[in-house]
C-alpha atoms as a PDB file:
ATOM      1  CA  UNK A   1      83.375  36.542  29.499  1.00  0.00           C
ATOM      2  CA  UNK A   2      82.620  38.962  32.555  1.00  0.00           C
ATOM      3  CA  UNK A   3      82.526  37.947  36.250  1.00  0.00           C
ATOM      4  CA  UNK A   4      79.379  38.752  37.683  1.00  0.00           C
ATOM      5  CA  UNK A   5      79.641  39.591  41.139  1.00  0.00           C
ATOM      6  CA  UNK A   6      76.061  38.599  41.873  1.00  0.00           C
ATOM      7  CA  UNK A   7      76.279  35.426  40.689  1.00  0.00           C
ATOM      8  CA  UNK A   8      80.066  34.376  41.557  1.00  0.00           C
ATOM      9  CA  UNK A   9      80.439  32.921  38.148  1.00  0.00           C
ATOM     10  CA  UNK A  10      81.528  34.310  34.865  1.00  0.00           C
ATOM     11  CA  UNK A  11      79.088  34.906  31.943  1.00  0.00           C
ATOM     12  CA  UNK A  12      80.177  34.512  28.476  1.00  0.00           C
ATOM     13  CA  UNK A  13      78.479  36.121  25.622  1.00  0.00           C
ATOM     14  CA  UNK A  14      79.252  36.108  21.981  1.00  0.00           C
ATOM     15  CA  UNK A  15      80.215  38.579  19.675  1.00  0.00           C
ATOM     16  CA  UNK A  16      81.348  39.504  16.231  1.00  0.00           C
ATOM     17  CA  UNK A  17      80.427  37.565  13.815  1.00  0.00           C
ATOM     18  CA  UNK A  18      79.642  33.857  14.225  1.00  0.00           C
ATOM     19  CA  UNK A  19      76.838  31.355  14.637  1.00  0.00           C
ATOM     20  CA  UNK A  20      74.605  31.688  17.632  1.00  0.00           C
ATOM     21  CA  UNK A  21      73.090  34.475  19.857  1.00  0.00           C
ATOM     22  CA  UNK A  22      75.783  37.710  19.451  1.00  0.00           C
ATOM     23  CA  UNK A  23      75.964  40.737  20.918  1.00  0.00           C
ATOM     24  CA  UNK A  24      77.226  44.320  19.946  1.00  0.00           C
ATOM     25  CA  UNK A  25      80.285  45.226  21.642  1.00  0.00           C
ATOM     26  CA  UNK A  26      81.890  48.707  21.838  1.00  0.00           C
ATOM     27  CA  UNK A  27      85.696  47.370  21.939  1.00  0.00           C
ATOM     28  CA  UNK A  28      86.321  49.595  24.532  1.00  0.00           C
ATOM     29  CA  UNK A  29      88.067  46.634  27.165  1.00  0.00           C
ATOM     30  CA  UNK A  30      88.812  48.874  29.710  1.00  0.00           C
ATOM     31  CA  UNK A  31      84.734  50.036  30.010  1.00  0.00           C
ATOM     32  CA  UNK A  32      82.607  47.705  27.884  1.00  0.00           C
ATOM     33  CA  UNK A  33      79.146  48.000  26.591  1.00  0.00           C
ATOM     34  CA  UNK A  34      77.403  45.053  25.275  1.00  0.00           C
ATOM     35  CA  UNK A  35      74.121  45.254  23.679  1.00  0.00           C
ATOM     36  CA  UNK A  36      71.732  43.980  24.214  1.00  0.00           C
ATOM     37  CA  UNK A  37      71.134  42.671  27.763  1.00  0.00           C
ATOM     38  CA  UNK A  38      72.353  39.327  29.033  1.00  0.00           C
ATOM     39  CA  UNK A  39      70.154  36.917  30.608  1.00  0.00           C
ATOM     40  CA  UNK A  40      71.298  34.158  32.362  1.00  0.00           C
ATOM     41  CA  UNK A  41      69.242  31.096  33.275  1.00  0.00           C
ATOM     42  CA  UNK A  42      69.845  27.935  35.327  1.00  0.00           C
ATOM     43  CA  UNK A  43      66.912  26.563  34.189  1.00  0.00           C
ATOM     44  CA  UNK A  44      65.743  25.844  38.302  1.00  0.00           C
ATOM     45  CA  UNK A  45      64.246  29.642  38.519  1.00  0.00           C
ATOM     46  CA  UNK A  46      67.681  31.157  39.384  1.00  0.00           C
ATOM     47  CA  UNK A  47      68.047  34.284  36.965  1.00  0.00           C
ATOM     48  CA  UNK A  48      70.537  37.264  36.403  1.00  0.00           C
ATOM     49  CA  UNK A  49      69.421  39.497  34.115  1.00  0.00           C
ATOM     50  CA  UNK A  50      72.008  42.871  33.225  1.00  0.00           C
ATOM     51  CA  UNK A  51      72.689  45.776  30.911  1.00  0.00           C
ATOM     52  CA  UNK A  52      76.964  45.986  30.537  1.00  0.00           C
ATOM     53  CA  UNK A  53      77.285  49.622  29.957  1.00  0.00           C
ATOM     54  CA  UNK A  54      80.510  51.767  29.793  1.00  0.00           C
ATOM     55  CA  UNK A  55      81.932  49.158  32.187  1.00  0.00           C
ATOM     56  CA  UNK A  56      78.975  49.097  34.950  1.00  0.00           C
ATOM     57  CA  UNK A  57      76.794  46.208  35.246  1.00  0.00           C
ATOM     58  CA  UNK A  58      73.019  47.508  36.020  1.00  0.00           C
ATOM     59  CA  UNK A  59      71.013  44.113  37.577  1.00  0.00           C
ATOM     60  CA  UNK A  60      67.606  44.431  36.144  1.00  0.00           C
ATOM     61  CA  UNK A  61      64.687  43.897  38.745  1.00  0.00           C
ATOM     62  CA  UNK A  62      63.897  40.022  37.687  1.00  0.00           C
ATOM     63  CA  UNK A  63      67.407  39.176  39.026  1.00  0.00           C
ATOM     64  CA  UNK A  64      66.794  36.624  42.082  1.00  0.00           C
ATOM     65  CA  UNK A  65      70.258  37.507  43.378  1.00  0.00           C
ATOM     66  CA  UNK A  66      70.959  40.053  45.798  1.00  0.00           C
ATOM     67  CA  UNK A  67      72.628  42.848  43.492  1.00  0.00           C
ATOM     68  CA  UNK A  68      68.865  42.943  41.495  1.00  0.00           C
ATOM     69  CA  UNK A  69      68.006  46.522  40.942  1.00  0.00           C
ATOM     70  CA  UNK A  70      71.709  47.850  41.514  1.00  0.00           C
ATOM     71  CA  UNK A  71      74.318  48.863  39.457  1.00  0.00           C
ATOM     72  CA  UNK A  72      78.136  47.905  40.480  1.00  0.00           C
ATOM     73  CA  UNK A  73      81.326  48.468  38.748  1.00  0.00           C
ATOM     74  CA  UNK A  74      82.676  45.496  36.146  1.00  0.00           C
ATOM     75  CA  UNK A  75      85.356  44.191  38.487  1.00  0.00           C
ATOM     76  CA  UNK A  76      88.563  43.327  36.797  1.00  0.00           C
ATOM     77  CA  UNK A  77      89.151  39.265  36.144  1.00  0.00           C
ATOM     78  CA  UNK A  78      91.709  37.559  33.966  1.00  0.00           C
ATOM     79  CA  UNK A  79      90.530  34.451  32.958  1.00  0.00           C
ATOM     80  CA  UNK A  80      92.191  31.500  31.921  1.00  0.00           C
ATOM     81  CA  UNK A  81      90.784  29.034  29.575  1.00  0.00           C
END
């Protein structure tokens, strides 16, 4: 999981191996990649749509939040289950 500053919620995305959707990760946890993109739907027309590379999060142009077309920093976030 990632928090995604233009949403104000966390993402989660799979990967290694496993059932389901995955995505390639670079291991590097200090300045991810994850490929391919990540597209997040609410299923009311809200969408965030993002490349994760080498820790910078670059908000494609579909995005209907306000950080669509820029790329920020992957802000630091511990999460707790």
């Amino acid at each position: 999981m990632f928090w995604c500053p233009g949403c104000n919620e966390p993402h989660g995305i799979n990967v290694g191996e496993g059932p389901g959707p995955r995505w390639g990760y670079s291991g590097n946890v200090d300045a991810p990649t994850f490929t391919p993109s990540i597209k997040v739907t609410d299923g009311q027309g809200a969408c965030c749509h993002s490349f994760v590379t080498d820790g910078r999060i670059k908000y494609l142009a579909d995005c209907t939040h306000a950080l669509a077309g820029q790329t920020v920093p992957l802000g630091d976030w511990e999460w707790e289950p």
